[in-house]
Each structure stands twice: as structure tokens, then as C-alpha cells.
N, C-alpha and C. Protein backbone atom coordinates (compact mmCIF):
# COMPACT_ATOMS: atom_id res chain seq x y z
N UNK A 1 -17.39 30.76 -48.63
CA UNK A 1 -18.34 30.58 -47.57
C UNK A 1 -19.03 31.87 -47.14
N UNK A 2 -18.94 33.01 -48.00
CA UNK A 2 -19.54 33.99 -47.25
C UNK A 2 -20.82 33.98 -48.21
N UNK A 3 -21.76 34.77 -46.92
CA UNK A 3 -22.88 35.13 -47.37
C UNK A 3 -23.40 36.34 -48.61
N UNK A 4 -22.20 37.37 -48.20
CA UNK A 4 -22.70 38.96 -48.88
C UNK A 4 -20.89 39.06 -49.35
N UNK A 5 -20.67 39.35 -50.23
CA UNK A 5 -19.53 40.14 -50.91
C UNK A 5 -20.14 42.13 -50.12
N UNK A 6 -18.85 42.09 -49.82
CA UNK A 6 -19.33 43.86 -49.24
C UNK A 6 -17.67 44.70 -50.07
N UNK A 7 -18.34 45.44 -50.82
CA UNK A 7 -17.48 45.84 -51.66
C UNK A 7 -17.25 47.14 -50.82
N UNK A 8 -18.26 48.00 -50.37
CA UNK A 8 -17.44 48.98 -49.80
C UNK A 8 -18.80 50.14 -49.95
N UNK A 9 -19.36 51.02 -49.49
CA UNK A 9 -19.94 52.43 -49.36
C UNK A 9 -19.35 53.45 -48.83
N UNK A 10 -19.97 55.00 -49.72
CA UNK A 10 -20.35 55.99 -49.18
C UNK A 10 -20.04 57.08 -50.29
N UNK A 11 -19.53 58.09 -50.61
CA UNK A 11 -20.18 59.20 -51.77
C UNK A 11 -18.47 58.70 -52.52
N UNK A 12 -18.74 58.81 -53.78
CA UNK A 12 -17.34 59.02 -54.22
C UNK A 12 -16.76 59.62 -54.76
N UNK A 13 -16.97 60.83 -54.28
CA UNK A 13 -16.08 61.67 -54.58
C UNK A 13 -15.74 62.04 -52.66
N UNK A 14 -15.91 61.25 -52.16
CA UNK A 14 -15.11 61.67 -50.72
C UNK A 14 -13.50 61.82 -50.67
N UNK A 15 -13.23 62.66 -49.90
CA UNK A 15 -11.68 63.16 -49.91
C UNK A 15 -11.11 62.32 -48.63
N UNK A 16 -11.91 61.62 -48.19
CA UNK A 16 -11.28 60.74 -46.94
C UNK A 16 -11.49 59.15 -47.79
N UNK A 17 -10.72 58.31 -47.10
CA UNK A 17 -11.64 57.24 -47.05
C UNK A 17 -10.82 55.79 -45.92
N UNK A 18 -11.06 55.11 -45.68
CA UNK A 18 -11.34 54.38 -44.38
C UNK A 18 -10.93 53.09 -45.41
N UNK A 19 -10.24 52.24 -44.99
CA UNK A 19 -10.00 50.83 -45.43
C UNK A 19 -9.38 49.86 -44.18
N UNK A 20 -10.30 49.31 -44.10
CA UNK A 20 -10.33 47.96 -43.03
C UNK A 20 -9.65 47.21 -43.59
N UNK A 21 -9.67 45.72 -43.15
CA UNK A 21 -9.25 44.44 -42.88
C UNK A 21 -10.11 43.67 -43.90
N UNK A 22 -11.19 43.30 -43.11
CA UNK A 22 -12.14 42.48 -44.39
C UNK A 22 -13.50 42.12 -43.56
N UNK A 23 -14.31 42.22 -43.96
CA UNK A 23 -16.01 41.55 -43.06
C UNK A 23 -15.58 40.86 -42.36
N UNK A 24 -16.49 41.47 -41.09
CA UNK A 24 -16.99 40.56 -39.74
C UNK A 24 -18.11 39.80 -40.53
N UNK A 25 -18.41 39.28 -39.29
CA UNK A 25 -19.93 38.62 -39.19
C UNK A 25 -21.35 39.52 -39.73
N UNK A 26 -21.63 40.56 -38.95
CA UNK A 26 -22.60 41.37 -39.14
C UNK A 26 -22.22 42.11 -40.74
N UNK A 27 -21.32 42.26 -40.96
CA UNK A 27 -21.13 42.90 -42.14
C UNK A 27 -20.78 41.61 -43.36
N UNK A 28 -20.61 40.56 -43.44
CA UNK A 28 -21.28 39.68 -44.13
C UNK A 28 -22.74 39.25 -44.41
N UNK A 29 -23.64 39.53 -43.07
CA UNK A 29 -24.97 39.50 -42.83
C UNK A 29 -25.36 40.32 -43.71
N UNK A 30 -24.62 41.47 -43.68
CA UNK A 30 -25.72 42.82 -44.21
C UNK A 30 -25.43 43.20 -45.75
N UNK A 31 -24.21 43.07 -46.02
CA UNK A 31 -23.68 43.70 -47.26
C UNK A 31 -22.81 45.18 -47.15
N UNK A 32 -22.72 45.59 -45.83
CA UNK A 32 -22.13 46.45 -45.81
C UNK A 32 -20.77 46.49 -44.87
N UNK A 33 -19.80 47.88 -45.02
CA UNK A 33 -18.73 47.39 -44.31
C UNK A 33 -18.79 48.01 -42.75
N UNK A 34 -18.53 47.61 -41.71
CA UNK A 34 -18.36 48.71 -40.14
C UNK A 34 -19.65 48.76 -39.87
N UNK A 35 -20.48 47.53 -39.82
CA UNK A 35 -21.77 47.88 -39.15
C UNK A 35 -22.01 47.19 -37.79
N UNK A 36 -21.46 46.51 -37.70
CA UNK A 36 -21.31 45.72 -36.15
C UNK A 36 -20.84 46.47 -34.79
N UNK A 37 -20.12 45.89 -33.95
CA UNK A 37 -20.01 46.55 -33.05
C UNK A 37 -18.52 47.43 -33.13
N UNK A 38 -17.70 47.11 -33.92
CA UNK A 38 -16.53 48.02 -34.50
C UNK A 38 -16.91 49.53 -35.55
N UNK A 39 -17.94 49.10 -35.94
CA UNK A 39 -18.65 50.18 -36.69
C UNK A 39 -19.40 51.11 -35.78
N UNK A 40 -19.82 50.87 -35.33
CA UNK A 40 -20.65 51.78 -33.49
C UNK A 40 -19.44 52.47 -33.23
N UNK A 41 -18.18 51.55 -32.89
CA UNK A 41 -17.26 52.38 -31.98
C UNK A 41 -16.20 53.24 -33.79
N UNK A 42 -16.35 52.79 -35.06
CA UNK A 42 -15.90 53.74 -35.50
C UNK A 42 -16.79 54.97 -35.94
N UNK A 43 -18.04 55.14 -36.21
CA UNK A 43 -18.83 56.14 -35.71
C UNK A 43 -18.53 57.18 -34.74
N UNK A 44 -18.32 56.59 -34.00
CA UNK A 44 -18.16 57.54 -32.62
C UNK A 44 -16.78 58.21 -32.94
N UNK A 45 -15.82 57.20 -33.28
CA UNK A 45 -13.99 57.80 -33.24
C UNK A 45 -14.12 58.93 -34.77
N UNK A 46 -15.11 58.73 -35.43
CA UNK A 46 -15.25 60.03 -36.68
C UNK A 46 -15.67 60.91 -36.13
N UNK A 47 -16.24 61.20 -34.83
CA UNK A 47 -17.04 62.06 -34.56
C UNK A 47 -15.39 63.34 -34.00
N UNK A 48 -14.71 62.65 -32.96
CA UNK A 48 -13.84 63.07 -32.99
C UNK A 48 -12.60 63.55 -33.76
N UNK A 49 -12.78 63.23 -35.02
CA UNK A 49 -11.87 63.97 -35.90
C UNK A 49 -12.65 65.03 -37.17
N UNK A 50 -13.79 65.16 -36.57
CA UNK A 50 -14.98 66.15 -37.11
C UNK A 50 -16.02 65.49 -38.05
N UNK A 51 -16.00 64.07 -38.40
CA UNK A 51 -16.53 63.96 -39.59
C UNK A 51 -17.17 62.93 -39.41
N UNK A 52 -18.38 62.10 -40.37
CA UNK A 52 -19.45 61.52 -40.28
C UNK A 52 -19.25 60.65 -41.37
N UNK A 53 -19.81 59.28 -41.03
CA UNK A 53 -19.34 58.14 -42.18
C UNK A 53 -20.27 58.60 -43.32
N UNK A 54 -21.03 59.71 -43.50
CA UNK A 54 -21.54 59.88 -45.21
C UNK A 54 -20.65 60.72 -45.47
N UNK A 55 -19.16 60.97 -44.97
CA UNK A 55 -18.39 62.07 -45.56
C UNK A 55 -17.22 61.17 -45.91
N UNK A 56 -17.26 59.72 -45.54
CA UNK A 56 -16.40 59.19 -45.73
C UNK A 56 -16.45 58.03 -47.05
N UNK A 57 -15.69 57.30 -47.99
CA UNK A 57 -15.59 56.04 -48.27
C UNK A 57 -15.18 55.13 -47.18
N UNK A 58 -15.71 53.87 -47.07
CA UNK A 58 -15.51 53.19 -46.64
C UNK A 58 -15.13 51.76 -46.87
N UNK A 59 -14.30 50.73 -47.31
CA UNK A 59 -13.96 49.58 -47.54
C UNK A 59 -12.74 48.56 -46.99
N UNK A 60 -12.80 47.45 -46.99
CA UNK A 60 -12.09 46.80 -46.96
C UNK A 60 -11.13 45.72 -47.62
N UNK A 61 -9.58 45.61 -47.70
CA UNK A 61 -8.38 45.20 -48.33
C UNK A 61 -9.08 43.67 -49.68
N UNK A 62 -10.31 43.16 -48.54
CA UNK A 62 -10.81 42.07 -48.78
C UNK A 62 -11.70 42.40 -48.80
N UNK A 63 -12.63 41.69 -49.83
CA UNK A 63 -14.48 41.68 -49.81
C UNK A 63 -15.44 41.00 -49.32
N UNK A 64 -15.03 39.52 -48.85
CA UNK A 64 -15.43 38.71 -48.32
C UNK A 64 -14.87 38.43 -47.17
N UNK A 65 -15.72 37.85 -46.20
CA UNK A 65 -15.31 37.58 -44.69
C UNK A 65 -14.26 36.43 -45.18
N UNK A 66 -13.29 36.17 -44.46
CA UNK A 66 -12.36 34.84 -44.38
C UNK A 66 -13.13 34.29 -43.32
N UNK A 67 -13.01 32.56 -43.75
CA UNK A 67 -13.48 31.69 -42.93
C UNK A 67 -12.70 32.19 -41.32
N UNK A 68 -13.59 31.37 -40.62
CA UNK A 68 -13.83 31.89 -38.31
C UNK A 68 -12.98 33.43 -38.75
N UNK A 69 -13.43 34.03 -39.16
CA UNK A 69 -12.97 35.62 -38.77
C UNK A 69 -11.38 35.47 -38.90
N UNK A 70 -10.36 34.88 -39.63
CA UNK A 70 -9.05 34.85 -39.57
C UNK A 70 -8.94 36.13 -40.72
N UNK A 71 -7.42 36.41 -40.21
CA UNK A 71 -6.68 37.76 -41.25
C UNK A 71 -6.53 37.38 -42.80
N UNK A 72 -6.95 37.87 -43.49
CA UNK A 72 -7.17 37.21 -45.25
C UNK A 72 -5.49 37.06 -45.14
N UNK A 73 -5.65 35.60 -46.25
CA UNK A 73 -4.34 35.02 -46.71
C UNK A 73 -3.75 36.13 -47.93
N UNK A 74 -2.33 35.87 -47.94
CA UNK A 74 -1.52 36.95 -48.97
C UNK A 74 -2.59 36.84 -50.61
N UNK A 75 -3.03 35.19 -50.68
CA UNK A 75 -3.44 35.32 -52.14
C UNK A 75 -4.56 35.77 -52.16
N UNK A 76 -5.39 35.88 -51.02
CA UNK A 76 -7.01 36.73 -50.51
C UNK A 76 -6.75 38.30 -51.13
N UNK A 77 -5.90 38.57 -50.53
CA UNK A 77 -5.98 40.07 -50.62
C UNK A 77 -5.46 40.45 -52.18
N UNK A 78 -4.05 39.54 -52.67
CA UNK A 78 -4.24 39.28 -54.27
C UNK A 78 -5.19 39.50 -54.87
N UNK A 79 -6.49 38.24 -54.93
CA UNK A 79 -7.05 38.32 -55.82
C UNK A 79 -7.73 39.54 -55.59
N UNK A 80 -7.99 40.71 -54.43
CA UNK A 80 -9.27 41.72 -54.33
C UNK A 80 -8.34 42.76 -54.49
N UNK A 81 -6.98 42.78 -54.74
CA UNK A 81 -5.91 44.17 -55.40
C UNK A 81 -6.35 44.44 -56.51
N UNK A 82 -6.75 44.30 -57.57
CA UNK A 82 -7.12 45.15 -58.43
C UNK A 82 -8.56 46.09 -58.12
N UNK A 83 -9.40 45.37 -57.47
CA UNK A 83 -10.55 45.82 -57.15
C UNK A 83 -10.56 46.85 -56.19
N UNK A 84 -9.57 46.70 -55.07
CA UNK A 84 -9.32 48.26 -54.37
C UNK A 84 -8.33 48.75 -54.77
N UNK A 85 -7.60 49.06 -55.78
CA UNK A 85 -6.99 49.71 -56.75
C UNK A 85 -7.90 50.43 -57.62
N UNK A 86 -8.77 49.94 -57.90
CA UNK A 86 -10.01 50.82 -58.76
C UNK A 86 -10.42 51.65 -57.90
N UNK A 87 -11.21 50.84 -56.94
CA UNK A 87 -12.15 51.84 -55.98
C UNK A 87 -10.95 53.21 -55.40
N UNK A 88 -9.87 53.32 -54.98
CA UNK A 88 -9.40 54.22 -54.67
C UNK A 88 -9.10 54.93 -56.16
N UNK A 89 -9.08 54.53 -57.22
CA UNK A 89 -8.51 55.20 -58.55
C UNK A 89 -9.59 56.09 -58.62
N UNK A 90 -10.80 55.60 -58.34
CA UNK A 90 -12.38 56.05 -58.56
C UNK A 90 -12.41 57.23 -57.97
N UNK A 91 -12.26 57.06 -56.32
CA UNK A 91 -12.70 57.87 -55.13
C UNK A 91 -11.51 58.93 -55.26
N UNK A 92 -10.51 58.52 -55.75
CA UNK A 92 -9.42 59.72 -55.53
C UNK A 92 -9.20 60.04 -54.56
N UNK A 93 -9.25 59.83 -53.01
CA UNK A 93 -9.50 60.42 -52.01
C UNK A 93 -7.56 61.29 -51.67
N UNK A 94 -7.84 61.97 -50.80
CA UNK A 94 -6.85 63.01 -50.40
C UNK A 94 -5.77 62.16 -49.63
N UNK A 95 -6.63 61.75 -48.48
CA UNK A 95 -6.70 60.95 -47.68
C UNK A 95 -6.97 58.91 -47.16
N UNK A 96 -6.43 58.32 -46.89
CA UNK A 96 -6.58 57.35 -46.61
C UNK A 96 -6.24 56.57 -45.33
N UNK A 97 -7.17 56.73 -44.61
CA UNK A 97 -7.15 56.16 -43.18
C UNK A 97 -6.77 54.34 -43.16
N UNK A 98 -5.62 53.92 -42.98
CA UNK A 98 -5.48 52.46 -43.32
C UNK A 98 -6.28 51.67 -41.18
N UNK A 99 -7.40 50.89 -41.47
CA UNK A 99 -7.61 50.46 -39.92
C UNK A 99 -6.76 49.12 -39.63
N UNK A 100 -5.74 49.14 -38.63
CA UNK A 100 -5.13 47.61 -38.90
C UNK A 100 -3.99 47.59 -39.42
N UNK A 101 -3.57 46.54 -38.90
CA UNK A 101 -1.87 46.11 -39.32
C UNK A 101 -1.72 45.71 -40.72
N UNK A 102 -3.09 44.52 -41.20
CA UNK A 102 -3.28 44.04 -42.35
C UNK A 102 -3.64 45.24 -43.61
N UNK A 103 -4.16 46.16 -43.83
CA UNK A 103 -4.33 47.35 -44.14
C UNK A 103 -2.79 48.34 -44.41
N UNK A 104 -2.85 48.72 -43.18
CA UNK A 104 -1.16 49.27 -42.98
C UNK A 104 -0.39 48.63 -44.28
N UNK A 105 -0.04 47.25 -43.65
CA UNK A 105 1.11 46.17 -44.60
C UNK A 105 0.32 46.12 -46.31
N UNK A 106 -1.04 46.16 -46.48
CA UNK A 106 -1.18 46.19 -48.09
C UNK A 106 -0.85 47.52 -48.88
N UNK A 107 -1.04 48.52 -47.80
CA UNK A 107 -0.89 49.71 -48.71
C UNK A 107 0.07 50.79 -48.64
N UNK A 108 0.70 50.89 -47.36
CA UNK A 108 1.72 51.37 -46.80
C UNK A 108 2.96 51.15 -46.82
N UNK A 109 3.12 50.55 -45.99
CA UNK A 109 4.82 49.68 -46.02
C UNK A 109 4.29 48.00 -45.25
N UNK A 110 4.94 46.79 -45.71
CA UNK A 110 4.82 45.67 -45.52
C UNK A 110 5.59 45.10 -44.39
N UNK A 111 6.34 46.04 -44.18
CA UNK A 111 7.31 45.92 -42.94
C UNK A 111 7.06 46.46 -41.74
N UNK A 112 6.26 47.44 -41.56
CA UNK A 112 6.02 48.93 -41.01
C UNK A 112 5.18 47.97 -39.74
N UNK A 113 5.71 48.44 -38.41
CA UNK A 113 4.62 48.04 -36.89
C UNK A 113 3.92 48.73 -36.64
N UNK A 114 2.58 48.64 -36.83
CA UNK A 114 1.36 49.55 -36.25
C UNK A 114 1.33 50.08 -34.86
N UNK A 115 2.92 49.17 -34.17
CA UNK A 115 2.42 50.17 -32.74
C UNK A 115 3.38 50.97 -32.73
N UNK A 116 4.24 51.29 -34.25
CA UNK A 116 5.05 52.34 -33.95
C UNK A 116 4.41 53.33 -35.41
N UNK A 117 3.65 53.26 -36.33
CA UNK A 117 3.56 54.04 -37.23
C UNK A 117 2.20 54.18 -36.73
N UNK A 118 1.32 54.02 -36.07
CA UNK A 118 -0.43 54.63 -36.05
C UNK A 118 -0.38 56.38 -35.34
N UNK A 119 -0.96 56.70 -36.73
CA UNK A 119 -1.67 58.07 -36.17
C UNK A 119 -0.06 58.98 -37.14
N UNK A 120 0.86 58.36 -37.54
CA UNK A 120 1.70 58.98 -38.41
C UNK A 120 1.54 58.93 -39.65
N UNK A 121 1.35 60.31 -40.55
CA UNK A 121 1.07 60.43 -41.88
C UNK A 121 2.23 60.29 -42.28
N UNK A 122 2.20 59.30 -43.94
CA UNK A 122 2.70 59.10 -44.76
C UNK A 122 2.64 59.28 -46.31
N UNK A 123 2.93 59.87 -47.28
CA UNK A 123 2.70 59.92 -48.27
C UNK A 123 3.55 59.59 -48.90
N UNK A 124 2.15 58.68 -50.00
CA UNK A 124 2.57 57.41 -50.86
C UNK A 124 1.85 57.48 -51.86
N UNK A 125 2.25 57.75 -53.29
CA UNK A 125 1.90 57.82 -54.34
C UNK A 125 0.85 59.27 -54.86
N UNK A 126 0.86 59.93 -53.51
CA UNK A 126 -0.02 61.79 -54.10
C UNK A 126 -1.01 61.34 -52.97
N UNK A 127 -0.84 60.21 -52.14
CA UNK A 127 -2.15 59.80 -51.18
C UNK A 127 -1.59 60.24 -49.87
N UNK A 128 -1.74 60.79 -49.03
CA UNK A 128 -1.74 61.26 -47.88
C UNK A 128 -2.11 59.76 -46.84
N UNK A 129 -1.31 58.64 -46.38
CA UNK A 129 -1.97 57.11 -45.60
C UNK A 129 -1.97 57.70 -44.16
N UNK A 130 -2.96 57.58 -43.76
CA UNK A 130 -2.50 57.36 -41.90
C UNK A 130 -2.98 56.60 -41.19
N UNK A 131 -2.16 55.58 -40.85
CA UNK A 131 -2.38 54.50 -40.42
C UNK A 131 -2.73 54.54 -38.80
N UNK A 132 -3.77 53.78 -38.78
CA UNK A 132 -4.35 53.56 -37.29
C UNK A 132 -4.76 52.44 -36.99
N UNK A 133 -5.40 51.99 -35.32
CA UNK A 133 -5.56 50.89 -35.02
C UNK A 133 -7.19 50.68 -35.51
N UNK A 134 -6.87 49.15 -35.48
CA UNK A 134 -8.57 49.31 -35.94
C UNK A 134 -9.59 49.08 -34.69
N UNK A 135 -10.42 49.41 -35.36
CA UNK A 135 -12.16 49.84 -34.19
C UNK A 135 -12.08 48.52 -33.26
N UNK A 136 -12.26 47.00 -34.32
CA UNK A 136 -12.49 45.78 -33.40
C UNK A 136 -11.07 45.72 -32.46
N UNK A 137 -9.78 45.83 -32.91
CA UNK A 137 -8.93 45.69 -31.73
C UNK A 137 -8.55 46.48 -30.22
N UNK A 138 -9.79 47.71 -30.48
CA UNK A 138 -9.58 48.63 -29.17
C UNK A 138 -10.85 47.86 -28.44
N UNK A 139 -12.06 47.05 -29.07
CA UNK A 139 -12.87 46.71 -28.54
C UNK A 139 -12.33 45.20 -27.64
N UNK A 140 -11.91 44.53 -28.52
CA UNK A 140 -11.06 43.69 -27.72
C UNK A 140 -9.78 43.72 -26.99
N UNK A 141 -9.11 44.84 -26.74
CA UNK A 141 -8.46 45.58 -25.98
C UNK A 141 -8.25 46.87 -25.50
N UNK A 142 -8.79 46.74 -24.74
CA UNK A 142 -8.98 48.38 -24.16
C UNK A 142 -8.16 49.49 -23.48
N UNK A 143 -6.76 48.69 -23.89
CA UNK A 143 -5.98 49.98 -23.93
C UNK A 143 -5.27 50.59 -24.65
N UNK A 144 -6.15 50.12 -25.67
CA UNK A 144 -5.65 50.63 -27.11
C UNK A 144 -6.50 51.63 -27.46
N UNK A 145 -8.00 51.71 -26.84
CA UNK A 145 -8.71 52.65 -27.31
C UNK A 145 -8.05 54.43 -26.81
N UNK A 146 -7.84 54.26 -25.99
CA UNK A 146 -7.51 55.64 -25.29
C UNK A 146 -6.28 56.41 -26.71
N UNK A 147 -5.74 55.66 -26.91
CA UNK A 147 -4.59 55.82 -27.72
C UNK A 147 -5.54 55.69 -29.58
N UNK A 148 -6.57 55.21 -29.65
CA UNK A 148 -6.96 55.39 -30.89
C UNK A 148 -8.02 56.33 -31.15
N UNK A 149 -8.22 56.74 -29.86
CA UNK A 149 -9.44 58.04 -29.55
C UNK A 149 -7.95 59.26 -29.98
N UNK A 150 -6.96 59.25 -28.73
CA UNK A 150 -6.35 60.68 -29.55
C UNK A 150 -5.52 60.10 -30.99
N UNK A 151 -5.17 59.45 -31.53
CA UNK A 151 -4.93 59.34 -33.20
C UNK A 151 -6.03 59.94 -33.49
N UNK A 152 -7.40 59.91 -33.52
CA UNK A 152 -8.60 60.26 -34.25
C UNK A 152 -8.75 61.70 -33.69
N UNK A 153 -8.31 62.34 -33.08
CA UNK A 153 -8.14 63.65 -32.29
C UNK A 153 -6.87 64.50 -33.45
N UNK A 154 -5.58 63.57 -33.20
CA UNK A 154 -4.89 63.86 -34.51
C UNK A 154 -4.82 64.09 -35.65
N UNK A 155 -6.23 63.30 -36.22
CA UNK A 155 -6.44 63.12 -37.31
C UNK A 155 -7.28 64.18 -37.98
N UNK A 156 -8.08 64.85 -37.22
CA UNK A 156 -9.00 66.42 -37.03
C UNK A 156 -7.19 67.30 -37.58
N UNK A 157 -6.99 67.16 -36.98
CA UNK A 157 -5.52 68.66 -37.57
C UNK A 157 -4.88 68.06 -38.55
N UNK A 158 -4.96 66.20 -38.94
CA UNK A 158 -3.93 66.33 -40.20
C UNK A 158 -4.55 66.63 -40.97
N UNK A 159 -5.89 66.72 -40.91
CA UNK A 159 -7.19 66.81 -41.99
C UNK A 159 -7.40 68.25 -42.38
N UNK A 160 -7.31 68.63 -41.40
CA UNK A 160 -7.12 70.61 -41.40
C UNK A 160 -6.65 70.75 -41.96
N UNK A 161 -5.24 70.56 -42.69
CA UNK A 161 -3.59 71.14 -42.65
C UNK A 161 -3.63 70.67 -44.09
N UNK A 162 -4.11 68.96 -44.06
CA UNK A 162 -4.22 68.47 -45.93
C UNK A 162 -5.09 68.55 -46.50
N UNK A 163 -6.70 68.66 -46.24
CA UNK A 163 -7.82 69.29 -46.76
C UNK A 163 -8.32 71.32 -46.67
N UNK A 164 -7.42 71.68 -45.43
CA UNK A 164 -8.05 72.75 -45.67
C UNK A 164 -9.26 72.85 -45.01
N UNK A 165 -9.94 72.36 -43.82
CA UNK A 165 -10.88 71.84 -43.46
C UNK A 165 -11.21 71.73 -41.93
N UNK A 166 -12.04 71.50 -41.29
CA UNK A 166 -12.02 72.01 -39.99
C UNK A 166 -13.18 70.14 -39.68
């Protein structure tokens, strides 16, 4: 049922990269990923850890929106594992910002609670993960943002320390 498959943008050879959940609405509309109103507010939360979404990759676990905006099913994210298995094989990145619990659990640990591992680096497989909350859940709860503004404050010094980088 979706309109746009959104596979994912931005340079690839970026040393960061950003992996969501799976298309909203607006980002089914468009073809791209974080352009809605979670994309506004992750804009802004890059700004605070020094960096700008053309410095970043950007994608999500899933390529297609799941039907009414629900969390992609285990065999959803199945069938689109090889495909973000490439794209990170591609991008190589240093770094991997997981947004989300669903994120977290595909690439991190499957067990792991986002309200006790966000904003803690992990390394997993030569990849540096740090898992955080995502953009739409501080928008629909707002006291999560305060707490995902300093992770992204955090995320400026883990970036320092594993890129070398300011």
C-alpha cells in the first residue's frame, strides 16, 4: 500500500549514519526519509551534535511505510535485511545512530530497553551503535525531548573521541 519505496539518502561515504524505523506519511509522499515533522525536529537535534543531514546517511530498518503507521512486522524488516545490510556494507559508516526501540532491537541487541541503553555507545561488529530515541516519539512526548536533546549533546563528544572530529 505504499506510495514511494524510500530507500534512504545522503553522501556515501558518510562516517555517520542515522537509521529509523520505517516511513511516515510525508516521507512515503516524497520518496525520502525524515522529512516530515520528525525530520524538522531531527535537523535541529544534528545541529546540536555539530553536524548537518548532508554529512549524514540516512535510512530506515524498513523501506516502505507499514499500513496506519504501525511498527514493521518481524517478517517486514526480514524481507528489507539484506538491503540495509548492503547499504551500511556500502556506507561503511564509523558510526551508527540507531532512532527507536525498533532500530535499537534490529541492530543492536533484541533484548536491550531504549530507556535504559539511549545515548550509550556500543560496539558491534567494528560499528560504533548509539542508540537513541527517535525524533517522532519526543514529538509525541515531550519529555523525552529534553533527554534526546542532551543524548545529541553526547553524541558531539562520542563523535569527537571516535571520529577525531569536532
Amino acid at each position: 500500500g505504499r506510495t514511494r519505496a524510500v530507500p534512504g539518502e545522503g553522501p556515501l561515504d558518510a562516517r555517520i549514519m542515522l537509521i529509523g524505523e520505517g516511513p511516515g506519511f510525508q516521507e512515503d509522499q516524497q520518496g525520502r526519509p525524515f522529512v516530515g515533522p520528525a525530520g524538522e525536529l531531527l535537523n535541529r537535534l544534528l545541529g546540536l551534535a555539530g553536524l548537518s543531514r548532508e554529512q549524514v546517511f540516512i535510512t530506515n530498518i524498513v523501506k516502505c511505510r507499514p499500513p496506519n503507521n504501525r511498527e514493521p512486522l518481524p517478517e517486514e524488516v526480514a524481507q528489507c535485511r539484506d538491503f540495509l545490510n548492503g547499504q551500511i556494507a556500502l556506507v561503511n559508516p564509523k558510526v551508527i545512530c540507531t532512532l527507536g526501540r525498533p532500530a535499537m532491537h534490529t541492530l543492536v541487541d533484541p533484548t536491550a530497553s531504549i530507556t535504559r541503553e539511549h545515548g550509550k555507545p556500543r560496539k558491534v561488529d567494528g560499528i560504533l551503535y548509539v542508540p537513541l530515541y527517535h525524533p517522532a516519539a519526543a514529538l509525541h512526548r515531550q519529555d523525552l525531548r529534553p533527554q534526546l536533546e542532551a543524548d545529541m549533546l553526547k553524541l558531539k563528544a562520542i563523535l569527537e573521541q571516535a571520529l577525531g572530529q569536532a
